[in-house]
Protein backbone atom coordinates (compact mmCIF):
# COMPACT_ATOMS: atom_id res chain seq x y z
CA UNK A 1 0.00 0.00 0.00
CA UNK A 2 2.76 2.33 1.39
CA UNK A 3 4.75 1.43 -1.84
CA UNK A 4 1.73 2.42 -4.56
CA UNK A 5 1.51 5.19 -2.53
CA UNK A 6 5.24 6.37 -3.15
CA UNK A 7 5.30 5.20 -6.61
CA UNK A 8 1.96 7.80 -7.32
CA UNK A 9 3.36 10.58 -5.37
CA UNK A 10 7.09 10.07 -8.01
CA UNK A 11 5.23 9.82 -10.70
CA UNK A 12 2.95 13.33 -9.54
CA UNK A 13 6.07 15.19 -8.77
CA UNK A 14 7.27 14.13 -12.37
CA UNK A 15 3.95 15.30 -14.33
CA UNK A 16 4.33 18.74 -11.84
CA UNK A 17 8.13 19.00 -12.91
CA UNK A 18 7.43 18.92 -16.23
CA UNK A 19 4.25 21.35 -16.22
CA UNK A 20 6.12 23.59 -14.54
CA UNK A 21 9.25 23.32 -17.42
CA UNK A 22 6.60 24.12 -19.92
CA UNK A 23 5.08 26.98 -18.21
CA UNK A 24 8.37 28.34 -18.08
CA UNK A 25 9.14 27.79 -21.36
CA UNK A 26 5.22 29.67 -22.71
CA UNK A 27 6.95 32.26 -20.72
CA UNK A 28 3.84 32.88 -18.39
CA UNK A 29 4.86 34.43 -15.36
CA UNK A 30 1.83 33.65 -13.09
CA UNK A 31 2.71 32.63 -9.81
CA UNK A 32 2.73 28.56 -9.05
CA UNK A 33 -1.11 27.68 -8.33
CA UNK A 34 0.26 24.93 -6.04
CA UNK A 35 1.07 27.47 -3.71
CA UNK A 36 -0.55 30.57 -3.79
CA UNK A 37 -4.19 29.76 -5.70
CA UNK A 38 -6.78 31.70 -3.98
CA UNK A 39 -8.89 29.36 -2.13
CA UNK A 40 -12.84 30.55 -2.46
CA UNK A 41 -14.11 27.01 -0.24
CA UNK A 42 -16.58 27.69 2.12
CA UNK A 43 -14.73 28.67 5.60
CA UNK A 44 -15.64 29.13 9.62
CA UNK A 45 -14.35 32.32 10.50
CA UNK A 46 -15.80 32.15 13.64
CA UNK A 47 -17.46 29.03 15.84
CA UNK A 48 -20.64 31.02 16.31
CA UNK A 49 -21.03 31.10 12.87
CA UNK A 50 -21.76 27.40 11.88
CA UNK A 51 -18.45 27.51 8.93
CA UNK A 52 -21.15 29.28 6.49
CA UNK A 53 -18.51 32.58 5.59
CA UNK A 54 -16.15 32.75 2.64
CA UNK A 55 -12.55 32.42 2.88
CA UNK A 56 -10.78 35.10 1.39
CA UNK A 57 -6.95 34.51 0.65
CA UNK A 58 -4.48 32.36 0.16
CA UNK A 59 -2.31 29.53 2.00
CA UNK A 60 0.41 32.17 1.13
CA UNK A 61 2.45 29.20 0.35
CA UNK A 62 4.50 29.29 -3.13
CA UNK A 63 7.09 26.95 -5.02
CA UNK A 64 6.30 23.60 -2.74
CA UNK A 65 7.89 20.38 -3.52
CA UNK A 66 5.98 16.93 -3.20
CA UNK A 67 5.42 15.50 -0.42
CA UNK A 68 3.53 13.02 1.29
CA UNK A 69 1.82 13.53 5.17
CA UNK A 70 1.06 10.69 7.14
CA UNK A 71 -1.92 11.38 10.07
CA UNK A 72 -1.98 8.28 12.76
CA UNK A 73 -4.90 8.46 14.50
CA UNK A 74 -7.66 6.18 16.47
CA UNK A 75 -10.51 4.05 14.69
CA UNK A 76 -11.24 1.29 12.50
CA UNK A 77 -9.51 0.87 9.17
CA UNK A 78 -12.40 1.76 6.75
CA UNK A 79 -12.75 -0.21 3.17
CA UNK A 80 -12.95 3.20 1.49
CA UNK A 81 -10.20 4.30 2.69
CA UNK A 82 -8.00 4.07 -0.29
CA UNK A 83 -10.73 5.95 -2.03
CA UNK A 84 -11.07 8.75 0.11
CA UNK A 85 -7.52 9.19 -0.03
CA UNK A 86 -7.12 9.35 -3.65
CA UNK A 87 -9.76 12.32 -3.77
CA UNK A 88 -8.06 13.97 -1.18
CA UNK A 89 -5.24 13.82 -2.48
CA UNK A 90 -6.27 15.76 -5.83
CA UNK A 91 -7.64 18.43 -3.59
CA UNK A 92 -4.15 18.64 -1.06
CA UNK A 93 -1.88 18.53 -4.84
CA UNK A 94 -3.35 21.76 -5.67
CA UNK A 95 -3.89 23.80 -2.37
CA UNK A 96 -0.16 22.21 -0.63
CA UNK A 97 1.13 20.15 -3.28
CA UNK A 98 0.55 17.10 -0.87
CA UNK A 99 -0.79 13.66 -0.54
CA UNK A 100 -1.91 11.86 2.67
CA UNK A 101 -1.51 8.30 3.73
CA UNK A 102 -5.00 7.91 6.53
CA UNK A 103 -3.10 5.59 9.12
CA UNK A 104 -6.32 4.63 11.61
CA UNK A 105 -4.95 2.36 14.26
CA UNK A 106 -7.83 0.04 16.42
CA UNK A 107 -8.62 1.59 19.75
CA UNK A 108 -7.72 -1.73 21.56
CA UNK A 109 -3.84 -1.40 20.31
CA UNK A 110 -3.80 2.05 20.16
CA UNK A 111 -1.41 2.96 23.08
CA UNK A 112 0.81 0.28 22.77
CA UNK A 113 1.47 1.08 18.58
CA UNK A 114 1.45 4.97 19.57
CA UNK A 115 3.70 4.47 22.38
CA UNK A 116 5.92 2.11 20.17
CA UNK A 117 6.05 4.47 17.28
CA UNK A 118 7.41 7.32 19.17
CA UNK A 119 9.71 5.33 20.96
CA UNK A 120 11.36 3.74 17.64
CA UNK A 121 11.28 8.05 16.10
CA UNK A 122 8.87 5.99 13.30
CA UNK A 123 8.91 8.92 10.64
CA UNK A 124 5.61 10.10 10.62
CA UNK A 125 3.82 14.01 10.36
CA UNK A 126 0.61 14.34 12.26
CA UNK A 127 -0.39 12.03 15.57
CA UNK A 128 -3.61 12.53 17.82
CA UNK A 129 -2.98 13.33 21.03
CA UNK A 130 -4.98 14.48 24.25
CA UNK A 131 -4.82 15.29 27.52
CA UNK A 132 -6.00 12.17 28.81
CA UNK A 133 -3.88 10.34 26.44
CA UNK A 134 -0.32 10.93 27.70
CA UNK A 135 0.28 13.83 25.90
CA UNK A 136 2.09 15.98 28.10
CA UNK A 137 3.86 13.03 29.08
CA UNK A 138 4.92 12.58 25.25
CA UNK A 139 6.03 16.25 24.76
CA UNK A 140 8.28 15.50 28.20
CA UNK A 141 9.77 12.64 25.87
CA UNK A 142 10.25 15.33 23.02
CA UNK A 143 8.09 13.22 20.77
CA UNK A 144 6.04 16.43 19.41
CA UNK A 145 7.29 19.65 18.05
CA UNK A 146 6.41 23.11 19.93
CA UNK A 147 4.06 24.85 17.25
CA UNK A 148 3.79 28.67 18.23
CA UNK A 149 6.12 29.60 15.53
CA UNK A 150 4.00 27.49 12.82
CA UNK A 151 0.86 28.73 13.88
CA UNK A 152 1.84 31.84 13.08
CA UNK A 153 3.66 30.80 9.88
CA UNK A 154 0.97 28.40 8.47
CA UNK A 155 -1.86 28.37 11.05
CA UNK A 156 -3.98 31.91 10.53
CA UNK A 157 -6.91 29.77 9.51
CA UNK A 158 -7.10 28.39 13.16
CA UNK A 159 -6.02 31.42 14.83
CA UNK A 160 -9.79 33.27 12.75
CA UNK A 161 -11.47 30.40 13.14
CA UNK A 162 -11.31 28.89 16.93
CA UNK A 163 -11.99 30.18 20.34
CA UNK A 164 -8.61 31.21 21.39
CA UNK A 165 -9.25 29.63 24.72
CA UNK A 166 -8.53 25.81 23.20
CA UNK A 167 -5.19 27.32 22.56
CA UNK A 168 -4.50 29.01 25.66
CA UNK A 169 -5.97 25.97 28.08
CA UNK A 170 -3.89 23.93 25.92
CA UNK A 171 -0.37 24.97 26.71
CA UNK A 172 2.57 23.24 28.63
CA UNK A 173 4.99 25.72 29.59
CA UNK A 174 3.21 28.75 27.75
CA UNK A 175 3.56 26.66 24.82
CA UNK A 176 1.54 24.97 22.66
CA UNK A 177 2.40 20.74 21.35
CA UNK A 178 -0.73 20.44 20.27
CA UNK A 179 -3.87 22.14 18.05
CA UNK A 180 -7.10 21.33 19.81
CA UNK A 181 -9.89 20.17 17.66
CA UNK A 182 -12.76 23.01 17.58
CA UNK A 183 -15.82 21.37 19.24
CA UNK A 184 -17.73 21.84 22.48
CA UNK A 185 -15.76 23.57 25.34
CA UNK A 186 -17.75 21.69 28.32
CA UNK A 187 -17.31 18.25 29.24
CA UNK A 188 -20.49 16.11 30.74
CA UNK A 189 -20.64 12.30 31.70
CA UNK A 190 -23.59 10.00 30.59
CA UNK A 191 -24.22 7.22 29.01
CA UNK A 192 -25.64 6.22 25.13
CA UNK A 193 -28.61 3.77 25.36
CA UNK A 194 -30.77 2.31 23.39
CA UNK A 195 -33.73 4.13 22.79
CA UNK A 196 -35.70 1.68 21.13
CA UNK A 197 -34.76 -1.03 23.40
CA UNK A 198 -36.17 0.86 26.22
CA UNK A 199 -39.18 1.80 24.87
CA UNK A 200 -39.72 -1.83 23.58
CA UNK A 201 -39.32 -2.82 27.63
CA UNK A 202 -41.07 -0.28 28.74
CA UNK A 203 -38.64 1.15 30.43
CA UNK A 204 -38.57 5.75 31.65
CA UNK A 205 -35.35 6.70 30.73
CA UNK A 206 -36.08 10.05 32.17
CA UNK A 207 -36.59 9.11 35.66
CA UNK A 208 -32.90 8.00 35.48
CA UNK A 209 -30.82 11.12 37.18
CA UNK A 210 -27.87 9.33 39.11
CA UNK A 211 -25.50 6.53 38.32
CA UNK A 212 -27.78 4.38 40.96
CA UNK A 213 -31.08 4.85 39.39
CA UNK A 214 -29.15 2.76 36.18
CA UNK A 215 -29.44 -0.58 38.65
CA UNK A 216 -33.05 -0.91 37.67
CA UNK A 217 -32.88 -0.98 34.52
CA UNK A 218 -29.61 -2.80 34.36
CA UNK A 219 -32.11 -5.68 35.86
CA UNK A 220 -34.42 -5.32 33.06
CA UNK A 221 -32.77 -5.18 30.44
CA UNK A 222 -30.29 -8.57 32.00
CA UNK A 223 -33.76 -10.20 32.28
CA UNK A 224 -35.59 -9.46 29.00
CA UNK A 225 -33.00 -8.64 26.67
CA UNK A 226 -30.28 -11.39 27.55
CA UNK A 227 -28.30 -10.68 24.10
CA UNK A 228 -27.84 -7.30 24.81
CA UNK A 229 -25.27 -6.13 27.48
CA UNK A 230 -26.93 -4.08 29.78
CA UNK A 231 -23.50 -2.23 29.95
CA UNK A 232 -20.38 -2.48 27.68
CA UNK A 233 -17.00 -0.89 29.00
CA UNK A 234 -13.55 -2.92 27.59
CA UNK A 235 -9.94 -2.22 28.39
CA UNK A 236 -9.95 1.08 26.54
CA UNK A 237 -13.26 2.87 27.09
CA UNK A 238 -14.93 5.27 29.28
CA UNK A 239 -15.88 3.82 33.19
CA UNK A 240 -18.13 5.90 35.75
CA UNK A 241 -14.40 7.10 37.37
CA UNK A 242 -13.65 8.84 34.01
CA UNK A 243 -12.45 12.66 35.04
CA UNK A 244 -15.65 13.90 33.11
CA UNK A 245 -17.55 11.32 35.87
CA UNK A 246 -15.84 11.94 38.88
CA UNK A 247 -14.94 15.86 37.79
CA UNK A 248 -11.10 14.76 38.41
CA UNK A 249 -8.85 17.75 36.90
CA UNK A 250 -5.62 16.02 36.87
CA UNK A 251 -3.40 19.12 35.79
CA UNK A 252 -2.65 18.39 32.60
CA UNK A 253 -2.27 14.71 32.20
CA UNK A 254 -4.69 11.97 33.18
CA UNK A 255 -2.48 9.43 33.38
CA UNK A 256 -0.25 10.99 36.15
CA UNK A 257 -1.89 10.72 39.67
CA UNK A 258 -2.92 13.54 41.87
CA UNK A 259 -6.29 15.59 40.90
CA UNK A 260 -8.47 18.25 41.87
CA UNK A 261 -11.96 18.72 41.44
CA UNK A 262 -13.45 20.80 38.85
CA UNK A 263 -16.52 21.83 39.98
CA UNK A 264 -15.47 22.51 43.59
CA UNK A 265 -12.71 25.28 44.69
CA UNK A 266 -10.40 23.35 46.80
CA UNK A 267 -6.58 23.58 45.21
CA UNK A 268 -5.26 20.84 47.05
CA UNK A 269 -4.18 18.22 44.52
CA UNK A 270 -4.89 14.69 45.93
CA UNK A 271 -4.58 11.07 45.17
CA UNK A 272 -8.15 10.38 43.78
CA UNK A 273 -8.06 6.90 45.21
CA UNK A 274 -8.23 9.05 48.92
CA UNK A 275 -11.34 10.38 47.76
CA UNK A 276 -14.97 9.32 48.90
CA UNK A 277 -16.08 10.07 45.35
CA UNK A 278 -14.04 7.53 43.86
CA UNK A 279 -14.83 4.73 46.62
CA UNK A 280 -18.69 5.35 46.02
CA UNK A 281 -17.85 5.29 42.10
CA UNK A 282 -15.90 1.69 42.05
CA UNK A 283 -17.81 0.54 44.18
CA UNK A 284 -21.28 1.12 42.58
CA UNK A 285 -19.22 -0.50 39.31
CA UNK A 286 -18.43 -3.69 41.32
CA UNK A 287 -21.87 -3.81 42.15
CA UNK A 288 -23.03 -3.80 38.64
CA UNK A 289 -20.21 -6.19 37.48
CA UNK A 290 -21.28 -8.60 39.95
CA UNK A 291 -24.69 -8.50 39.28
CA UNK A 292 -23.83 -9.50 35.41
CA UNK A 293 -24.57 -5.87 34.14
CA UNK A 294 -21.15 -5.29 32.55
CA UNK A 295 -19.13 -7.59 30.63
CA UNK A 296 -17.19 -10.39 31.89
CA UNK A 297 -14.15 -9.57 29.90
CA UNK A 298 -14.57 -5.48 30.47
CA UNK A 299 -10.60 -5.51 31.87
CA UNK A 300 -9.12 -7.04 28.77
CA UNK A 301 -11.21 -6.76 25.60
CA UNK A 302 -9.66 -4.79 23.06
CA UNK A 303 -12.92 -4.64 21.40
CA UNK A 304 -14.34 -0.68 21.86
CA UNK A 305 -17.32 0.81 22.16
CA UNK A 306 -17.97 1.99 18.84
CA UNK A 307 -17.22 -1.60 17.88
CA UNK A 308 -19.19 -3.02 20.05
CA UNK A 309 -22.51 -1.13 18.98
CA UNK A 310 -21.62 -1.84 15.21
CA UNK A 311 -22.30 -5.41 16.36
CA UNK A 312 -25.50 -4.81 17.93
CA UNK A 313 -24.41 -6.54 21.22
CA UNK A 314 -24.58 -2.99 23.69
CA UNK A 315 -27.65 -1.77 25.65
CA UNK A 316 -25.73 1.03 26.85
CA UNK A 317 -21.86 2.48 27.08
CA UNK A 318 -20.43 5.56 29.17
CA UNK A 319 -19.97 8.55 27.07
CA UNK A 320 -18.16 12.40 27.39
CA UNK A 321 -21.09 13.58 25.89
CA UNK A 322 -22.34 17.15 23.97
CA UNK A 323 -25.33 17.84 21.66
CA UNK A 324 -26.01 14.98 19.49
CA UNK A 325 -23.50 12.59 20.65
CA UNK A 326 -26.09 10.01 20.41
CA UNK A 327 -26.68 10.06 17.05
CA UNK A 328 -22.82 10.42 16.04
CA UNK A 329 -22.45 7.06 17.62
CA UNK A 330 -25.68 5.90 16.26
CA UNK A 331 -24.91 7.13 12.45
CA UNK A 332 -20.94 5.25 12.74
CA UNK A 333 -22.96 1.89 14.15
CA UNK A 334 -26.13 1.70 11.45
CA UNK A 335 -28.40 2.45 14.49
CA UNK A 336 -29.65 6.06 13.40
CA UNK A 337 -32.88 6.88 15.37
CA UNK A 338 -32.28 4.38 17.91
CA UNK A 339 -29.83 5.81 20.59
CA UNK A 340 -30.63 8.27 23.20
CA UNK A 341 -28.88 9.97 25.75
CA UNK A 342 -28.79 10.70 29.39
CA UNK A 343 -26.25 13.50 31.21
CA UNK A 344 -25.47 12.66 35.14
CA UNK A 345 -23.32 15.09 35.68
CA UNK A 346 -22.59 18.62 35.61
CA UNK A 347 -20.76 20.87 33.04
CA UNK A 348 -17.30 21.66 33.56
CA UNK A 349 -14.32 22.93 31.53
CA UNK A 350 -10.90 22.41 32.26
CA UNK A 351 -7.70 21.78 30.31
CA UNK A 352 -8.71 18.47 29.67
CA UNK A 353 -11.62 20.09 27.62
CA UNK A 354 -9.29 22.37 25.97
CA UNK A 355 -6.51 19.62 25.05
CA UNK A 356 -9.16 16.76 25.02
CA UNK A 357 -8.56 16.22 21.53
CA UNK A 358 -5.51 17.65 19.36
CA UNK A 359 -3.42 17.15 16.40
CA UNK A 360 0.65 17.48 17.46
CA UNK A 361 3.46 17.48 14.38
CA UNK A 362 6.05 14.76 15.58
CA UNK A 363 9.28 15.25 16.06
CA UNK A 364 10.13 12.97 13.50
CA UNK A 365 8.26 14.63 10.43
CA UNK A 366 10.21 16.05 7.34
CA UNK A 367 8.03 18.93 7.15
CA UNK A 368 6.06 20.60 9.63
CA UNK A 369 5.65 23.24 7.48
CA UNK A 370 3.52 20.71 5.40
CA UNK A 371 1.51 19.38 8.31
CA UNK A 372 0.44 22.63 10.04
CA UNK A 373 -0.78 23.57 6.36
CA UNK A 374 -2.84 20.88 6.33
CA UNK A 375 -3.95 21.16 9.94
CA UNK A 376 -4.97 24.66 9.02
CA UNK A 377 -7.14 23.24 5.80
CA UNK A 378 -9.00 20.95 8.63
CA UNK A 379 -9.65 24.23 10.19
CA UNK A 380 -10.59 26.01 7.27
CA UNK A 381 -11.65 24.19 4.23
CA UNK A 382 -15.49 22.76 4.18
CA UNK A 383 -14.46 20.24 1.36
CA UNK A 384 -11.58 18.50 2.60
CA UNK A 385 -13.04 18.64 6.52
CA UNK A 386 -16.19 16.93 5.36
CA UNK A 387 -14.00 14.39 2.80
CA UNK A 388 -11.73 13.29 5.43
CA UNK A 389 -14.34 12.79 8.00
CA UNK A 390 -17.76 11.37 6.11
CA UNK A 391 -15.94 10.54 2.50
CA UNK A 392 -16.96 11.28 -0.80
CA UNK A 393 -20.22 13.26 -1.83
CA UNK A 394 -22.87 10.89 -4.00
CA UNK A 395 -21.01 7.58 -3.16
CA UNK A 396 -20.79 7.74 0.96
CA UNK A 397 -23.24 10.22 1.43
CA UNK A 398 -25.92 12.74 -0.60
CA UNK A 399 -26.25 16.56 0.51
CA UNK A 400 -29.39 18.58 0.34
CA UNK A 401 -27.45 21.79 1.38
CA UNK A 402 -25.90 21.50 4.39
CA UNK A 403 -28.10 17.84 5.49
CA UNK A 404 -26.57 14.41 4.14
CA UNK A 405 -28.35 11.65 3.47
CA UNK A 406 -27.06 7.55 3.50
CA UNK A 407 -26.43 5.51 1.11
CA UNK A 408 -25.76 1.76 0.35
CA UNK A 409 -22.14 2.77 0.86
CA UNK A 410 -22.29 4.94 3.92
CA UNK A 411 -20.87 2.16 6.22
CA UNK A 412 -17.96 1.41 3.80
CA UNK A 413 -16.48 4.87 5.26
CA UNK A 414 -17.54 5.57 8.84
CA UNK A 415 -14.95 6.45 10.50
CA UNK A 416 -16.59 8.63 13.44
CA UNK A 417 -13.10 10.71 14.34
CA UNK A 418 -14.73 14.02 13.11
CA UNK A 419 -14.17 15.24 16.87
CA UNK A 420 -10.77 14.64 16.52
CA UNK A 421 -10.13 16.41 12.93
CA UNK A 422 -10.95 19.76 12.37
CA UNK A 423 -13.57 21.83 13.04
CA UNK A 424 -16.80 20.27 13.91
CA UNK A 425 -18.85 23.35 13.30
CA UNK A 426 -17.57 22.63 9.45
CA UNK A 427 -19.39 19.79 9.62
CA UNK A 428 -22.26 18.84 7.36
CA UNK A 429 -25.17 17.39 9.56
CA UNK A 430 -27.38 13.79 8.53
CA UNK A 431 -30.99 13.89 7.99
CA UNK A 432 -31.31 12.17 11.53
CA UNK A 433 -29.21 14.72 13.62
CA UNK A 434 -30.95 17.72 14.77
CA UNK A 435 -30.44 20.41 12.61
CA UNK A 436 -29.88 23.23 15.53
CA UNK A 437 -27.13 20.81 16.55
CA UNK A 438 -24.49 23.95 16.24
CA UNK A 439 -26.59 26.38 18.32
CA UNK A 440 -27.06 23.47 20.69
CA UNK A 441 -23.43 23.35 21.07
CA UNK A 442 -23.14 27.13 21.65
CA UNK A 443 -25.76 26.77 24.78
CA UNK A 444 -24.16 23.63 25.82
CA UNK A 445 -20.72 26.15 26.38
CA UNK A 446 -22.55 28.20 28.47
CA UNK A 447 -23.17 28.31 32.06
CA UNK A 448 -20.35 25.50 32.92
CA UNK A 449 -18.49 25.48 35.86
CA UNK A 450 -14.70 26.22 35.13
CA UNK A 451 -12.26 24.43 37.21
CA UNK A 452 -9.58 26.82 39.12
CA UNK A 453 -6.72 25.13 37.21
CA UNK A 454 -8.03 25.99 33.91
CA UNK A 455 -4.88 26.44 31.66
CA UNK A 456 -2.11 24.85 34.25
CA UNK A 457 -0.12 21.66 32.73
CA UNK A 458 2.00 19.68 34.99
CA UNK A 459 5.89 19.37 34.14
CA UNK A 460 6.69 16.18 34.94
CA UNK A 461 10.18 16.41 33.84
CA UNK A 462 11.70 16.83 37.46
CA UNK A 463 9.65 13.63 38.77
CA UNK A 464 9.84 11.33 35.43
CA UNK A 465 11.33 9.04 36.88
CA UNK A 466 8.32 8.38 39.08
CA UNK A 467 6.11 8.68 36.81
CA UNK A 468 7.64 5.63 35.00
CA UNK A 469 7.50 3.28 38.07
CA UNK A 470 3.80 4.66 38.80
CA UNK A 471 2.39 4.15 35.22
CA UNK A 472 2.94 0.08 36.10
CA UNK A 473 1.91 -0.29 39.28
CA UNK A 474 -1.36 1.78 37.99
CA UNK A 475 -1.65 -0.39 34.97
CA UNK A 476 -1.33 -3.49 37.19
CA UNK A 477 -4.14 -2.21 39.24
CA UNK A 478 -6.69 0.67 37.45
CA UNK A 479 -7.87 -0.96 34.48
CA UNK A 480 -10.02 -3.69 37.25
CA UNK A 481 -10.69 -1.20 39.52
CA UNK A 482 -12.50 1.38 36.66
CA UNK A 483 -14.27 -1.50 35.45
CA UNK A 484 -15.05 -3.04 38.57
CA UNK A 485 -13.54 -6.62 38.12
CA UNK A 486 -12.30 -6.42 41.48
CA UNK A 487 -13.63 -4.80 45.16
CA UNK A 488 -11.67 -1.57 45.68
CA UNK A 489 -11.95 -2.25 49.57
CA UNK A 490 -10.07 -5.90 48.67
CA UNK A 491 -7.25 -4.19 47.22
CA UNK A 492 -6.70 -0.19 47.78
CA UNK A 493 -4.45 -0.86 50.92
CA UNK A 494 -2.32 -3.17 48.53
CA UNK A 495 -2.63 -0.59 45.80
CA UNK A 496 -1.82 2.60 47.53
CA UNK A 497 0.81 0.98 49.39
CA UNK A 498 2.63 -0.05 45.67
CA UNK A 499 2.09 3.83 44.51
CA UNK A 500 3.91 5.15 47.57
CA UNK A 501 6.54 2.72 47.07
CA UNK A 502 7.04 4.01 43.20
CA UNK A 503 7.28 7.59 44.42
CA UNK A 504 3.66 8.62 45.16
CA UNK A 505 4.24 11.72 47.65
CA UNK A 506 6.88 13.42 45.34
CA UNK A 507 4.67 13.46 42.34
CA UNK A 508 1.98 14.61 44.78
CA UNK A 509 4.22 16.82 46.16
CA UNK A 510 5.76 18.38 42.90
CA UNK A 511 2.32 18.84 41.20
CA UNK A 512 1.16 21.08 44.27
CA UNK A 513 4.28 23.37 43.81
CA UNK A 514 3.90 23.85 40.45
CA UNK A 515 0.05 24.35 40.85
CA UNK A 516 0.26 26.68 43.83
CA UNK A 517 2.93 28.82 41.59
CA UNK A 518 0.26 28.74 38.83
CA UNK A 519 -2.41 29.98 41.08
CA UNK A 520 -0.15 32.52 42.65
CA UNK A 521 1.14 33.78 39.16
CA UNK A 522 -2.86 34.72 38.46
């Protein structure tokens, strides 16, 4: 693949030298469209404006040689790929004179292939990264490139386009590693059900408020519907102790302990595993994994949610959730119309909102230049955001203005990452979403509780070593826990005991100085 891939991008760098020998030779003068063709696509200039304005401009970008981007990011291979690819490819030749190479990795292996590839310095351009996905951890390991200067350079699209407060809350150091997709600022747990399921069983879905009131109809749905599972979680996915659950703002990186809470105004960072909210949490899970609700194999399937409902096995699965979330997951899993909602907690935003999803520019890549153009185009360009994210108009989807409609072919490019690429507010909408879904997402901003460590980022750098020996001891010991394979009371003694031993306190210790010089620097 990688190979016909190389031999197309030779033979397009031929066909461009020789176009531009015989330009030369007409003696026209015009300046090379590859790099500075005025680009009249459809652009967001603002995120309160739903994408609808008019980009005016260029990419400012002139005389570019070939070159090929690679973008690793989470999800399912898709049979179309290769397809979608090839159109966007025509589309990158003449705005960047670049091709892409899509490089989805599965969910289940995601971590270890992502942790191996930086590790090896695999030559690639654009990875996904988050805040609750190691990232500040990876910049610490000098595995992405610090992008102020690029922005600048190559990134004016995104600096128009997106509330400058993903940016700022997205920092390490006063520096950004990452660009934050534009989507909803506020985070909210819940779960995705299924709608019609419920309503076959007769069961109120609104009378469910609290985590508790899901026993009920965990019960039912065991009872009557014994090929569904009441509730899916595997290795990799959301549990009720996810930060947007328990409101945990870990400072920058969810994968190193010590937390505050977001929607409270205590500064004092903690070991959430001390915390009554988490020992009411895993245990309520325990309860519900003993009593058959979730699935046996919930600490080591590498099969995820979003797989999971695509084989119509899932009742329900814990969601971050936002306006319409239920019917993105519903249009990726062929179950349009028949997932609902619920929110059980309360809005927050913190910088795990504003660096919850992001594209960084490895270290390794040959030209960042090149990638921050064509993050910018994700940020910008209506065509290519809605190509790389739902595939190609009339074959994997028909539009009626903004609205798309399914076809036979819809599934063979699904990929469901558009919250991870781009712009959201670019995107189209389907028939089945609702179509105030943007001014939805404007209210859903609104009125959330920001947490008092909104735009801090923990250095581990000075306590890295700690970090190391804590991130097995936790993966020895969290992924049951979350899922509630095992009794927290059985084993938290045991537990804590092993995180002191691997350097608990100074981590503690070190995040609170850095935090309290954060807070003091306000």
């Amino acid at each position: 693949m990688r190979k016909t891939k190389q031999r197309a991008t030779l033979l397009a760098a031929i066909i461009l030298a020789i176009a531009m020998l015989v330009s030369a030779c007409g003696g026209n003068n015009a300046p090379n469209n590859t790099g500075n063709q005025t680009n009249n696509t459809e652009q967001n200039t603002n995120t309160q404006n739903n994408g609808q304005t008019e980009e005016e401009g260029n990419t400012g970008e002139s005389e570019l040689e070939p070159y090929q981007l690679t973008l690793v990011y989470p999800g399912s291979p898709q049979k179309d790929e290769a397809l979608v690819e090839e159109a966007l490819n025509k589309l990158l030749t003449e705005k960047i004179n670049a091709t892409i190479d899509l490089m989805p990795i599965d969910w289940g292996s995601w971590d270890e292939k992502v942790n191996l590839m930086i590790a090896s310095r695999e030559e690639v351009d654009i990875i996904f990264t988050a805040q609750w996905n190691g990232h500040a951890s990876n910049v610490g390991k000098g595995a992405f490139l610090e992008l102020d200067n690029l922005i600048q350079q190559h990134g004016q699209g995104i600096l128009e386009t997106q509330d400058p407060t993903f940016l700022e809350g997205a920092r390490i150091n006063g520096k950004n590693y990452g660009i934050p997709t534009t989507k909803e600022l506020a985070a909210a747990g819940g779960i995705i059900y299924r709608k019609d399921v419920a309503e076959e069983l007769g069961i109120d879905m609104s009378q469910v408020k609290t985590i508790k009131d899901l026993d009920a109809v965990y019960a039912k749905v065991k009872a009557e519907r014994p090929d569904l599972t009441p509730l899916y979680i595997s290795s990799t996915d959301n549990t009720f102790n996810s930060h947007f659950f328990g409101n945990y703002d870990f400072l920058g990186d969810a994968t190193i302990p010590g937390a505050i809470f977001k929607d409270g105004t205590d500064t004092t960072v903690v070991p959430i595993e001390t915390t009554e909210r988490f020992l009411e949490t895993t245990r309520l899970t325990h309860e519900f994994f003993k009593k058959g609700y979730i699935n046996a194999d919930a600490a080591t399937s590498q099969v995820s949610a979003p797989d999971a409902w695509k084989a119509g096995i899932v009742f329900s699965a814990i969601e971050s959730l936002k306006p319409g979330k239920d019917e993105e997951v519903a249009t990726t899993a062929g179950l349009s119309g028949k997932l609902g909602q619920i929110q059980l907690t309360n809005k927050t935003i913190a910088t795990s909102e504003t660096a919850g999803s992001m594209l960084g520019i490895s270290s390794t890549s040959q030209d960042p230049e090149r990638a921050m153009m064509f993050i910018n185009l994700l940020h910008t360009d209506k065509e290519i955001n809605n190509l790389i994210n739902f595939g190609i108009k009339d074959v994997h989807f028909t539009l009626n203005g903004e609205i798309m409609s399914k076809t036979d072919r819809t599934g063979d490019y699904s990929p469901g990452a558009n919250w991870m690429l781009g712009n959201q507010f670019l995107n189209y909408l389907w028939d089945t979403e609702d179509p105030q879904k943007w001014e939805k997402f404007k209210e859903f901003n609104t009125g959330a509780t920001k947490s008092p460590a909104l735009g801090f980022v923990f250095n581990s750098e000075p306590v890295k070593n700690e970090i190391g020996a804590l991130a097995n001891v936790i993966k020895q010991y969290q992924v049951a826990i979350d899922r509630g394979v095992v009794n927290i009371d059985d084993v938290l003694d045991e537990y804590m005991s092993a995180m002191k031993a691997a350097g608990l306190d100074k981590v503690i210790a070190e995040k609170q100085a850095q935090f309290d010089e954060f807070l003091a620097s306000k």
